[in-house]
N, C-alpha and C. Protein backbone atom coordinates (compact mmCIF):
# COMPACT_ATOMS: atom_id res chain seq x y z
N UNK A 1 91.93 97.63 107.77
CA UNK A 1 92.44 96.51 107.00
C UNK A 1 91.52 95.33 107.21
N UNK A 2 91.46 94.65 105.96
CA UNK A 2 90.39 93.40 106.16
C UNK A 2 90.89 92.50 105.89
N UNK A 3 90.97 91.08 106.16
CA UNK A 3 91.07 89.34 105.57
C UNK A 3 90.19 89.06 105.25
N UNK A 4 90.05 88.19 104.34
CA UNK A 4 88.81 87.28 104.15
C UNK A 4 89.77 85.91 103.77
N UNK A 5 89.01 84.50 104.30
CA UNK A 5 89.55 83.60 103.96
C UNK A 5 88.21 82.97 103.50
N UNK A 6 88.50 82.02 102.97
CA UNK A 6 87.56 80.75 102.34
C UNK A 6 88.28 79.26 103.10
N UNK A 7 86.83 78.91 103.58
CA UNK A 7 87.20 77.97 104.45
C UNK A 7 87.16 76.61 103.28
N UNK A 8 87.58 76.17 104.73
CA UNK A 8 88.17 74.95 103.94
C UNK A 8 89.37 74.51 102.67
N UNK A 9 89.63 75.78 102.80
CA UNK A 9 91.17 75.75 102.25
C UNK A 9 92.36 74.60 102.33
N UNK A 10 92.23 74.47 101.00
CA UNK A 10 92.96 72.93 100.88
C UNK A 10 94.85 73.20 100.51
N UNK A 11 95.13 74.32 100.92
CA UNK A 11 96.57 74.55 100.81
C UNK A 11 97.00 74.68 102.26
N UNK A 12 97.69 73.44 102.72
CA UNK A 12 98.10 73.33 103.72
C UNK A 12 99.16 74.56 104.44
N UNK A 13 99.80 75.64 103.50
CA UNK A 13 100.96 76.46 103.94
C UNK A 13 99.81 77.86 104.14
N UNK A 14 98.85 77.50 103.93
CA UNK A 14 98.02 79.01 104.08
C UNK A 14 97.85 78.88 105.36
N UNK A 15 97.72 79.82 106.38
CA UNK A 15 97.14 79.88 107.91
C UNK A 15 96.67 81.03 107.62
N UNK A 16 95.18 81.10 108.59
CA UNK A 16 94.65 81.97 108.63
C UNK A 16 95.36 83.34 109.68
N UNK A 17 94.73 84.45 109.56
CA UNK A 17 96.05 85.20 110.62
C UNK A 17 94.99 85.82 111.62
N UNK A 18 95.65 85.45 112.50
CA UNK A 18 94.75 85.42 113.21
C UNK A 18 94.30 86.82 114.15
N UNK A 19 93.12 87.29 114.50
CA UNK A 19 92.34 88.29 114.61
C UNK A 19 93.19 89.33 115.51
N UNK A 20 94.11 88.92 116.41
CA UNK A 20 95.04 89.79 117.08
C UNK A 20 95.79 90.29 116.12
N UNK A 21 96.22 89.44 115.44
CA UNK A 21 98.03 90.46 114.56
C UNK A 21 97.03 91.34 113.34
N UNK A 22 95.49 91.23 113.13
CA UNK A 22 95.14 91.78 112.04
C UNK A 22 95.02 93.40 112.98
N UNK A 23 94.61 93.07 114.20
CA UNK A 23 93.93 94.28 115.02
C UNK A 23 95.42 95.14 115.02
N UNK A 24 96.59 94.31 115.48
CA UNK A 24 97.79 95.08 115.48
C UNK A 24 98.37 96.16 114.15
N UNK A 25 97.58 95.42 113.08
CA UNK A 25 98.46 95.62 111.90
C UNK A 25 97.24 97.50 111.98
N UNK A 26 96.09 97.15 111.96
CA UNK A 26 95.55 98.13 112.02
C UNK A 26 95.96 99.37 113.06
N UNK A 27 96.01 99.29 114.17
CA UNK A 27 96.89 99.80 115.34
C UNK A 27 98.13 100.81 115.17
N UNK A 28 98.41 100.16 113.93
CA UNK A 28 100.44 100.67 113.68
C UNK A 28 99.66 101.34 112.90
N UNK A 29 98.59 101.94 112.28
CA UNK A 29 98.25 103.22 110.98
C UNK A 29 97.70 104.47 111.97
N UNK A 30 97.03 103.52 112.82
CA UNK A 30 96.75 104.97 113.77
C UNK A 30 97.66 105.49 114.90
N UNK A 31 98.87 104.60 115.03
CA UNK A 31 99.46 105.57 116.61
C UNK A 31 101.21 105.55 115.56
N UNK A 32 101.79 106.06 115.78
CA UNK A 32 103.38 106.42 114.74
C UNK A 32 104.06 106.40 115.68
N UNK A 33 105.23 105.53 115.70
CA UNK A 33 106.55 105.10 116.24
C UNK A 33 107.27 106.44 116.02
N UNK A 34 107.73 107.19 117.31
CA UNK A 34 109.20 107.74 116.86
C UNK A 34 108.99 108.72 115.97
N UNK A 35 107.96 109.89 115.92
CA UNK A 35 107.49 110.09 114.43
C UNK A 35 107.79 111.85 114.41
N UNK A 36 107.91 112.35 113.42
CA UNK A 36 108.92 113.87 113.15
C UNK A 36 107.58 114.32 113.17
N UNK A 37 108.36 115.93 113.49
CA UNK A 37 107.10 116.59 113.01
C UNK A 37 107.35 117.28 111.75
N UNK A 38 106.50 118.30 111.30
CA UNK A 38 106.64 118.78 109.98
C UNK A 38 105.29 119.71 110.10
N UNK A 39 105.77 120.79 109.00
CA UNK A 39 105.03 121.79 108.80
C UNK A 39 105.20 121.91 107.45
N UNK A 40 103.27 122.30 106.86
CA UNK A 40 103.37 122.63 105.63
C UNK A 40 102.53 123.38 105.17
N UNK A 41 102.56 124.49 104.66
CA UNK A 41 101.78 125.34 103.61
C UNK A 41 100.98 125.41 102.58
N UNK A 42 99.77 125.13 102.92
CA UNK A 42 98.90 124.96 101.47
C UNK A 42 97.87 126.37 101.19
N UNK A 43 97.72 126.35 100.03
CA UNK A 43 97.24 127.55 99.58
C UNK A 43 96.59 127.31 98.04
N UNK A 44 95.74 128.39 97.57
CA UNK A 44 94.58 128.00 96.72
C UNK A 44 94.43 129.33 96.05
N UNK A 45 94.09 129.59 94.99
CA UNK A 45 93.75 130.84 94.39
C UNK A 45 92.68 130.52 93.13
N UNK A 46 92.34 129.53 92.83
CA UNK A 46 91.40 128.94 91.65
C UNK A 46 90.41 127.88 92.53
N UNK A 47 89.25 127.97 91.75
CA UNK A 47 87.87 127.41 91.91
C UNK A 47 87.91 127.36 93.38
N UNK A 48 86.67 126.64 94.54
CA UNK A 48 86.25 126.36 95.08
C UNK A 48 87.54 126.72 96.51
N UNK A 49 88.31 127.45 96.63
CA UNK A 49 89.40 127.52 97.15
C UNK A 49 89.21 126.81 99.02
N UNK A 50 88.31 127.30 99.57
CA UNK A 50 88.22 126.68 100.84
C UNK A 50 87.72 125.21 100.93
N UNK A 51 86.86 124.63 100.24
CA UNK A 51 86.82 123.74 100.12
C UNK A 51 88.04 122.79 99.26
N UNK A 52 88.91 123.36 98.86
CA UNK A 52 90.10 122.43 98.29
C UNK A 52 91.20 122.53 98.88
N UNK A 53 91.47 123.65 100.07
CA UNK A 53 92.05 123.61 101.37
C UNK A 53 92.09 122.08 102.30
N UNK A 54 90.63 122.16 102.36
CA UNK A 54 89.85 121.45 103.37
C UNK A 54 90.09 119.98 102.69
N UNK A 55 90.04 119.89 101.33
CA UNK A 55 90.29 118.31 100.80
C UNK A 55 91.97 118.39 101.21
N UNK A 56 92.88 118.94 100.81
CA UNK A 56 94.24 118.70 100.82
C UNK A 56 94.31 118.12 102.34
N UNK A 57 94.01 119.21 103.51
CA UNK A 57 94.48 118.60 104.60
C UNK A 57 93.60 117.07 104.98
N UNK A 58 92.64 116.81 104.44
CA UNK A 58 91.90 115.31 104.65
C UNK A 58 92.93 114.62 103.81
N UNK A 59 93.27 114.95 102.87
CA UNK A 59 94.24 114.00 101.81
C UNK A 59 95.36 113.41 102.10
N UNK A 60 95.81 114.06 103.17
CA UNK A 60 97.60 114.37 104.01
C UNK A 60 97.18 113.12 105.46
N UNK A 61 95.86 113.68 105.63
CA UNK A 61 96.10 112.72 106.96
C UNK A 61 95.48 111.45 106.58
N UNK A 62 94.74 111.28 105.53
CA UNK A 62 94.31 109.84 104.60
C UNK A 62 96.11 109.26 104.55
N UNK A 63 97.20 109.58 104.72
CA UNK A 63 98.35 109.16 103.97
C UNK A 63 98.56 108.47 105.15
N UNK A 64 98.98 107.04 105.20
CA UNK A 64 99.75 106.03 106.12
C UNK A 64 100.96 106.67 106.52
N UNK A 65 101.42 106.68 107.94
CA UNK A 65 102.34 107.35 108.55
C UNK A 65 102.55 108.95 108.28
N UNK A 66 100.80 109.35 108.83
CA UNK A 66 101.07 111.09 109.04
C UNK A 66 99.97 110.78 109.92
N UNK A 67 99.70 111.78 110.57
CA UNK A 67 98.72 112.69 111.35
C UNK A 67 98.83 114.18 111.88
N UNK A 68 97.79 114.45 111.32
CA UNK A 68 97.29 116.00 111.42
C UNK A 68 97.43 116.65 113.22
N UNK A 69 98.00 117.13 113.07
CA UNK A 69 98.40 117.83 115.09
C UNK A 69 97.36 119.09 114.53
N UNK A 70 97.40 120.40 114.10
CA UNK A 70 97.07 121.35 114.25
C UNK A 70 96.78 122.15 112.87
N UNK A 71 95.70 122.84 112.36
CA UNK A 71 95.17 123.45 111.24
C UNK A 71 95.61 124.79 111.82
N UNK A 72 95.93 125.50 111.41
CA UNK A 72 95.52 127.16 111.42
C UNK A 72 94.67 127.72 111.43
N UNK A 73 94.04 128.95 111.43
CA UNK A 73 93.35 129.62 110.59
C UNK A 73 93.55 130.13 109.08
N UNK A 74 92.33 130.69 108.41
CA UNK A 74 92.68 130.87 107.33
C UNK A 74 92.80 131.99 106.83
N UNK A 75 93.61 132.55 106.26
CA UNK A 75 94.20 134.22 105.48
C UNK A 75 94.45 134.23 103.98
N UNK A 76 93.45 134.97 103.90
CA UNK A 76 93.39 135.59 102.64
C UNK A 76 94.57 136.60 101.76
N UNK A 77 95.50 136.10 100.57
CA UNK A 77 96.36 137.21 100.46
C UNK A 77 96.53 137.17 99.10
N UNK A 78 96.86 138.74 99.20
CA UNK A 78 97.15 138.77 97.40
C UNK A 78 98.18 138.23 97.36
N UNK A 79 97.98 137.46 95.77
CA UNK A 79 99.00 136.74 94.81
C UNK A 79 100.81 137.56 95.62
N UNK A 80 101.87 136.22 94.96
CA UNK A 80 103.08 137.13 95.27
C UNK A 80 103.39 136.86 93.75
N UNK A 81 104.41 138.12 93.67
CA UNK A 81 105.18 138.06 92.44
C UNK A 81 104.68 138.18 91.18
N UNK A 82 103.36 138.68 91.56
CA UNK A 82 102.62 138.76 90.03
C UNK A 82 102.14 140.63 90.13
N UNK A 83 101.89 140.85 88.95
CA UNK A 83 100.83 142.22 89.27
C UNK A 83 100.15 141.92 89.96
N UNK A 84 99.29 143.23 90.26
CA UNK A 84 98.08 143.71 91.07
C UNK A 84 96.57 143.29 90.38
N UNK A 85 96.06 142.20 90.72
CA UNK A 85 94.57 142.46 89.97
C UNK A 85 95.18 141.38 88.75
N UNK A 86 96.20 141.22 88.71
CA UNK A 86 96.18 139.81 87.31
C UNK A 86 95.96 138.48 87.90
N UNK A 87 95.73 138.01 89.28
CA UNK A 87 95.06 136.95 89.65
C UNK A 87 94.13 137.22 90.61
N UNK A 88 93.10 136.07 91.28
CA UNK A 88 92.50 136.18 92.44
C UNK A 88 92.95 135.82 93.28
N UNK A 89 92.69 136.08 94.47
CA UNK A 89 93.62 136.34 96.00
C UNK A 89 93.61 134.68 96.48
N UNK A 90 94.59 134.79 96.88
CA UNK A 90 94.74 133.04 97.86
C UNK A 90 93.58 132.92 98.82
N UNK A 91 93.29 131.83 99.91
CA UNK A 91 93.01 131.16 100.81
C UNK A 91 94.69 130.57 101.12
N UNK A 92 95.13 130.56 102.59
CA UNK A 92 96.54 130.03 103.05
C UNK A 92 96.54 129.48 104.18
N UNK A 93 96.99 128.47 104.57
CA UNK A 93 96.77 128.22 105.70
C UNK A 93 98.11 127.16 106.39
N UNK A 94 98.73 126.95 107.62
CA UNK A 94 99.80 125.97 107.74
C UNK A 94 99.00 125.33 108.30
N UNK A 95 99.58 123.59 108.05
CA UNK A 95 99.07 122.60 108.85
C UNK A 95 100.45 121.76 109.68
N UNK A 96 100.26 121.41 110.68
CA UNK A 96 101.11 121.17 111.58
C UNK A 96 100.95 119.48 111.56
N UNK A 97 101.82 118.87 111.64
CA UNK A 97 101.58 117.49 111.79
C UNK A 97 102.78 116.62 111.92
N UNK A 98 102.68 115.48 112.61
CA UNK A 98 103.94 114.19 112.92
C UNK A 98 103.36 112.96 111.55
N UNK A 99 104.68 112.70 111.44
CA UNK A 99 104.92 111.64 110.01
C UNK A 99 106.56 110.86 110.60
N UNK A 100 106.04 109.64 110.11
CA UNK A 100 107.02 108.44 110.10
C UNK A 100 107.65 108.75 108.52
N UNK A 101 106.88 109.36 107.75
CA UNK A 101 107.97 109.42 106.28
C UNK A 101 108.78 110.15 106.54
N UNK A 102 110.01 109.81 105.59
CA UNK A 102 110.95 110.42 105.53
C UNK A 102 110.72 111.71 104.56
N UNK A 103 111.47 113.04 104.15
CA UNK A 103 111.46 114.23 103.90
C UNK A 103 110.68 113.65 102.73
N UNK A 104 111.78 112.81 101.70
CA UNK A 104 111.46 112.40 100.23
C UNK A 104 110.13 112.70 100.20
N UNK A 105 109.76 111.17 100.79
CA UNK A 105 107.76 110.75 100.69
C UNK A 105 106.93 111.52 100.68
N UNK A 106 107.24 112.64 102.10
CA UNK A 106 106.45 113.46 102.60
C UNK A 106 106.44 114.50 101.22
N UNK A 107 107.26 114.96 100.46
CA UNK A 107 107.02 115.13 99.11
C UNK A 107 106.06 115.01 98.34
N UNK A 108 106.98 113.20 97.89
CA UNK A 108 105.96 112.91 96.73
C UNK A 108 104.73 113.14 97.38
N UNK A 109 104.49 113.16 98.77
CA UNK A 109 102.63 112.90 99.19
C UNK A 109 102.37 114.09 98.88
N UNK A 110 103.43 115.56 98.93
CA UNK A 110 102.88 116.69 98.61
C UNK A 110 102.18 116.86 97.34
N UNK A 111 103.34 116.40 96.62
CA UNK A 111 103.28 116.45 94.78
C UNK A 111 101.63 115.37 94.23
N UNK A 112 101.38 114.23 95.22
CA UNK A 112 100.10 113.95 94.90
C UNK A 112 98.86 114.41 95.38
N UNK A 113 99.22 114.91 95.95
CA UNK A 113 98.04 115.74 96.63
C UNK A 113 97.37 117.29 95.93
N UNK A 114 98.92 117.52 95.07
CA UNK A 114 98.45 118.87 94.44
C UNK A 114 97.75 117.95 92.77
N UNK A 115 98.47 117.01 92.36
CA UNK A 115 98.12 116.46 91.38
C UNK A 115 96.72 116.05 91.57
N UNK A 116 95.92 116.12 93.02
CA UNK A 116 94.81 114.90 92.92
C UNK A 116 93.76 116.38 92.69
N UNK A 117 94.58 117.21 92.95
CA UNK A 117 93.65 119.07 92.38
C UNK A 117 94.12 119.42 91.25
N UNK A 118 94.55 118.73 90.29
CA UNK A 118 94.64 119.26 89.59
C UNK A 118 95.51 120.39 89.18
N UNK A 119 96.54 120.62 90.03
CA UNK A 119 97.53 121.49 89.66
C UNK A 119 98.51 121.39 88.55
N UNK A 120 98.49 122.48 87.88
CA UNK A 120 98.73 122.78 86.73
C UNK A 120 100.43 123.54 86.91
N UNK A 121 101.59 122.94 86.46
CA UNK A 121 103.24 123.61 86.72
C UNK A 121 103.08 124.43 85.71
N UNK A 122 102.71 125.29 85.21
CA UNK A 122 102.66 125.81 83.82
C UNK A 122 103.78 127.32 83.89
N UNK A 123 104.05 128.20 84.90
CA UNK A 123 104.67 128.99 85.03
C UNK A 123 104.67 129.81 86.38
N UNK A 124 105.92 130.21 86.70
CA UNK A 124 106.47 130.47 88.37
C UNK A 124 105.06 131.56 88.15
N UNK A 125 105.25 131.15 89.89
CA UNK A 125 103.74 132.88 90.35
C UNK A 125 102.75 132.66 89.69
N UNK A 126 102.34 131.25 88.74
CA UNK A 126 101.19 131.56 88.04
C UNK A 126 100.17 130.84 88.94
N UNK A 127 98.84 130.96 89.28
CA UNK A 127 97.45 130.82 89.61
C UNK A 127 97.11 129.39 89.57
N UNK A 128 96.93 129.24 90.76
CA UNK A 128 96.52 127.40 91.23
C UNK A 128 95.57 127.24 91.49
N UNK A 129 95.35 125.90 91.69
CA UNK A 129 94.16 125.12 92.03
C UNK A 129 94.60 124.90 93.64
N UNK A 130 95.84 124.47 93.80
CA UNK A 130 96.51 124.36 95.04
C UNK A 130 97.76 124.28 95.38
N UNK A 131 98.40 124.74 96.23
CA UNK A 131 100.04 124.29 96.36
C UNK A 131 100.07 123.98 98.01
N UNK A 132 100.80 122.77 97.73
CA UNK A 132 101.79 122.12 99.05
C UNK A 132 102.84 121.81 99.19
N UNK A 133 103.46 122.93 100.16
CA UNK A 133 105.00 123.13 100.22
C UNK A 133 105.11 122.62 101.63
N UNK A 134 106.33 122.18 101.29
CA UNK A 134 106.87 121.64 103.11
C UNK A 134 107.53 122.95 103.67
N UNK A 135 107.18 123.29 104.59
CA UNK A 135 107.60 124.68 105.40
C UNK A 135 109.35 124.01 106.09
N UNK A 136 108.95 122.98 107.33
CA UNK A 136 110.10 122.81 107.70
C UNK A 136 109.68 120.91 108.03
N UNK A 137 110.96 120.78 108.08
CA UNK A 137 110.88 119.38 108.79
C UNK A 137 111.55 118.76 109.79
N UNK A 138 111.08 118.44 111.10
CA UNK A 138 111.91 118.39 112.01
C UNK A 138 113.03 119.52 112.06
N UNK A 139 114.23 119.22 113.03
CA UNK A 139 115.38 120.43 112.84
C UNK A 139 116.13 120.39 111.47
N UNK A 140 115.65 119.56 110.47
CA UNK A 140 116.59 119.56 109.47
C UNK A 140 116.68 120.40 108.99
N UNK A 141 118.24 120.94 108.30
CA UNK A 141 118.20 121.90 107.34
C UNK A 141 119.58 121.46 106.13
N UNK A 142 118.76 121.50 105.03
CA UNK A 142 119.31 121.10 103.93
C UNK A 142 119.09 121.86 102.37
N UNK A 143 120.36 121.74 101.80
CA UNK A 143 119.85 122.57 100.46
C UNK A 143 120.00 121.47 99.21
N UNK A 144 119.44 120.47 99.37
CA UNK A 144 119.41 119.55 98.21
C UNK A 144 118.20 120.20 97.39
N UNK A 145 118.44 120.24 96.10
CA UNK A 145 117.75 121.13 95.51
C UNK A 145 115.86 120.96 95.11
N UNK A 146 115.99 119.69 95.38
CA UNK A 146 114.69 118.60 95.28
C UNK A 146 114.08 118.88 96.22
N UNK A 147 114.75 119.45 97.47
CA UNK A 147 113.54 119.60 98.46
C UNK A 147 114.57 120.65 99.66
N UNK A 148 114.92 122.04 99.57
CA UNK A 148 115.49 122.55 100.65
C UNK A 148 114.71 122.71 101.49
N UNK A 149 115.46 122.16 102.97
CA UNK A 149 114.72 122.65 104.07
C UNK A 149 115.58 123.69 104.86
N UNK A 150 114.71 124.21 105.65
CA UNK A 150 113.48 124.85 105.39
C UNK A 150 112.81 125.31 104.35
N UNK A 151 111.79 125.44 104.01
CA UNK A 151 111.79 126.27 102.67
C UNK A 151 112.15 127.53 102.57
N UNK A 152 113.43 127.77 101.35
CA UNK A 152 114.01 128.96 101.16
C UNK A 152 113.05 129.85 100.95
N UNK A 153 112.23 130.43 101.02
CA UNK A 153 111.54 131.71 101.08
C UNK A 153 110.66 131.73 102.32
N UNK A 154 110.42 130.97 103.32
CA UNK A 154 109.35 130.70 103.98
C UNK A 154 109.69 132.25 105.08
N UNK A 155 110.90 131.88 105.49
CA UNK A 155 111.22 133.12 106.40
C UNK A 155 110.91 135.16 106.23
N UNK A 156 110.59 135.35 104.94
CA UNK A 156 110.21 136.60 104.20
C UNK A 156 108.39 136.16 103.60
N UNK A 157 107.94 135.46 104.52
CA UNK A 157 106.35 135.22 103.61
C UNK A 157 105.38 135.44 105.30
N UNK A 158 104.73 136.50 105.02
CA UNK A 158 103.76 136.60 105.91
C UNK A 158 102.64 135.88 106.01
N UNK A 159 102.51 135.00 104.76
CA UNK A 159 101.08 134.52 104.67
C UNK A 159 101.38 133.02 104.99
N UNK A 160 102.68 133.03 105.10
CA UNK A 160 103.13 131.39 106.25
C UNK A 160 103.39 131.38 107.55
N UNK A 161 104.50 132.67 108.12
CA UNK A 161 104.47 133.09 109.06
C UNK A 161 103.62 133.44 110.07
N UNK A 162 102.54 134.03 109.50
CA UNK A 162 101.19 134.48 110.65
C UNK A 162 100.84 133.33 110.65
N UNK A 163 100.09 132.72 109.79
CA UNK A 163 99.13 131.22 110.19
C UNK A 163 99.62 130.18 110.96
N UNK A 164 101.14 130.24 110.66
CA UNK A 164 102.09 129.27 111.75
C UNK A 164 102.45 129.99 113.00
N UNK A 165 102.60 131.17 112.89
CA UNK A 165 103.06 131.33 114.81
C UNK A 165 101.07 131.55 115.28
N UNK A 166 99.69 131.77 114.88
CA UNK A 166 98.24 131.30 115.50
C UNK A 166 98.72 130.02 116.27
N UNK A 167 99.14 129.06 115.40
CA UNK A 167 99.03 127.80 115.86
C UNK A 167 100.35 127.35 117.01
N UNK A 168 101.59 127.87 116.52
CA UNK A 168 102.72 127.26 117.45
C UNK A 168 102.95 128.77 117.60
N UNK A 169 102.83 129.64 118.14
CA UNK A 169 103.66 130.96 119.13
C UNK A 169 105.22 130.86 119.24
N UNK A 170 105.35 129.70 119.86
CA UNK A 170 106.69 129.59 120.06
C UNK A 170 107.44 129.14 118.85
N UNK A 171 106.99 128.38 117.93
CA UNK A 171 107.66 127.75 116.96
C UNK A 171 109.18 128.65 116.56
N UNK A 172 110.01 127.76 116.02
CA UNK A 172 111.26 128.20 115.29
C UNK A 172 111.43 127.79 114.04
N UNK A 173 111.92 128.58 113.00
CA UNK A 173 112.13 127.86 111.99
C UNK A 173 113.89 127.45 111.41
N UNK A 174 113.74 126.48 111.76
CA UNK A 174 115.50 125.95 111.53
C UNK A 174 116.52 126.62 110.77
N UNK A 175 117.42 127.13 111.82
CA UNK A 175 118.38 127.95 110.69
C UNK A 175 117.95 129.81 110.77
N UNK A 176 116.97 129.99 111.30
CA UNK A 176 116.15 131.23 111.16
C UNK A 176 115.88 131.55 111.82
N UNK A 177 115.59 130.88 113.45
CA UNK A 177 114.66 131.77 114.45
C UNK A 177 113.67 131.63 114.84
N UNK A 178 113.11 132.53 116.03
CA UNK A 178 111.65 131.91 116.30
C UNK A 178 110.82 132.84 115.16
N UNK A 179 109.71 131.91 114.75
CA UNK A 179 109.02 132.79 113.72
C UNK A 179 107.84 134.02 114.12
N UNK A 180 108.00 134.30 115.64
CA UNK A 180 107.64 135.45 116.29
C UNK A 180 108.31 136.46 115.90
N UNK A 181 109.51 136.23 115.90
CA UNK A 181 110.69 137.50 115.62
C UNK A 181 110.96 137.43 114.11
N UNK A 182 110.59 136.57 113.42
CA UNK A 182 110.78 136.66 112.04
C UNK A 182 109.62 137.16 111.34
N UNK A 183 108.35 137.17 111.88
CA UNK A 183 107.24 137.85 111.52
C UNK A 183 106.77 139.00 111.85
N UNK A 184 107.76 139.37 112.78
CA UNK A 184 107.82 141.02 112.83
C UNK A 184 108.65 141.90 112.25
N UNK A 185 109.71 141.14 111.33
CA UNK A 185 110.36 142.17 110.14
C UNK A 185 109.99 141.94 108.52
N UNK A 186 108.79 141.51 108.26
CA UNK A 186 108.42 141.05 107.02
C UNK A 186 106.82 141.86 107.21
N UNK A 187 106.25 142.24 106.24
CA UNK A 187 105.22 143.46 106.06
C UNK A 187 103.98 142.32 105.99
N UNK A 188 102.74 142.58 106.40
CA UNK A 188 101.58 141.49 106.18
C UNK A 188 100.44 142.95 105.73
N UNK A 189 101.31 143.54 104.52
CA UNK A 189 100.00 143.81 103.36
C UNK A 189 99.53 143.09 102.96
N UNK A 190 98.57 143.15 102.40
CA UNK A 190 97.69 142.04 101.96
C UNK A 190 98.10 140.95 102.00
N UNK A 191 97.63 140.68 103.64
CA UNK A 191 98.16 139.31 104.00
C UNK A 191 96.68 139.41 105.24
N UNK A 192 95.08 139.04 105.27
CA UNK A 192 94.35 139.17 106.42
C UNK A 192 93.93 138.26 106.42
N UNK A 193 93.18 137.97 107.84
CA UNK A 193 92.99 136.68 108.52
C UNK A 193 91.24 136.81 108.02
N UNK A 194 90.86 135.81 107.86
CA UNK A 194 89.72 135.57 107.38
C UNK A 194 88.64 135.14 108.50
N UNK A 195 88.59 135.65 109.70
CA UNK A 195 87.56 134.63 110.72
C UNK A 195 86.53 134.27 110.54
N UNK A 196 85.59 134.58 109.42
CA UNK A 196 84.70 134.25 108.68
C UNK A 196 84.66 133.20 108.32
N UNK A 197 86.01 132.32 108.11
CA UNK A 197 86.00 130.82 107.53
C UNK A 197 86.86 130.20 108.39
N UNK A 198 86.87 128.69 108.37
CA UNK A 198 87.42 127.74 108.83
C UNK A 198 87.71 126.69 108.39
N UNK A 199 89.07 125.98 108.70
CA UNK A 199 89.45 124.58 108.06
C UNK A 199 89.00 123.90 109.43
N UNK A 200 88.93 122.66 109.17
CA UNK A 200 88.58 121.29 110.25
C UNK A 200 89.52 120.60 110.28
N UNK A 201 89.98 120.29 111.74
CA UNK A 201 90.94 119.29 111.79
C UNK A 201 90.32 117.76 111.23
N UNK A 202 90.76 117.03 110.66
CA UNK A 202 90.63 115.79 110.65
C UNK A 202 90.10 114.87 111.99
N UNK A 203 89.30 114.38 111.82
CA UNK A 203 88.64 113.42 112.97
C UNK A 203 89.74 112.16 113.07
């Protein structure tokens, strides 16, 4: 964050602010009060796919009141819910992270983040540029239809499950279990880990 003043300012109610509360104000973007965690799922099946991985999670932690804790690795999987061979295969990956937003925000930040790729709503199971789903948030669990948490399918998806228990082992998913034991009754066909590639945590 920057000030600039012009001196000699002839409006007596202006004060300049002074260089401590500017350093503070900066301060409160990098360290989060009190702050949830959250898990979320992004994934890619059109153009440049690892590199638009790699922008989403820079995009998420560019957002005032988030920071990036932990990337995954990345797994490659065929499309769900579509034929065989009628799209190209994902890039998937969970990203782990604490946020001062509330569920809502953490949303809309999803919904702009797929918008800033260009994602196209055109039809269920159909072929992206990118998707960002909120996996879980904090212990909440809710079925408001705008945003259920956990996400209702997350618990039957191997290609969320593996990339999230790499990173948290222990993790649970609210309402469901630890996702150790939930990723051992769900099949990871074409669902493989890619060690060939890598996302970057955010600096």
């Amino acid at each position: 964050m920057t000030f600039s003043f012009t001196e000699g300012h002839s409006d007596p109610t202006v004060q300049p602010v002074p260089a401590s509360v500017v350093q503070q104000v900066d301060a409160a973007d990098t360290t989060l009060s009190n702050p949830r965690r959250a898990v979320i799922s992004i994934g890619a099946n059109l153009g440049n796919r690892l590199e638009t991985l790699q922008g989403a999670i820079d995009a998420l932690e560019d957002t005032p009141g988030v920071r990036i804790k932990a990337v995954s690795p990345v797994y490659e999987t065929e499309p769900w819910g579509v034929d065989p061979g009628s799209q190209p295969s994902y890039f998937n990956a969970v990203v782990v992270l604490k946020t001062t937003l509330p569920p809502s925000s953490l949303l809309e930040r999803a919904h702009a983040v797929e918008e800033a790729f260009h994602r196209v709503r055109e039809e269920r199971w159909g072929a992206r540029t990118i998707d960002v789903d909120i996996v879980a948030y904090a212990d909440v669990v809710s079925d408001d239809p705008v945003l259920t948490l956990p996400h209702p399918r997350a618990h039957e998806r191997a290609f969320v499950l593996a990339p999230w228990h790499d990173v948290e082992p222990e993790a649970q998913l609210p309402g469901r279990g630890p996702v150790a034991t939930l990723l051992d009754t769900v099949t990871r066909d074409g669902v493989a880990p890619r060690k060939d590639l890598e996302l970057r945590l955010p600096e």
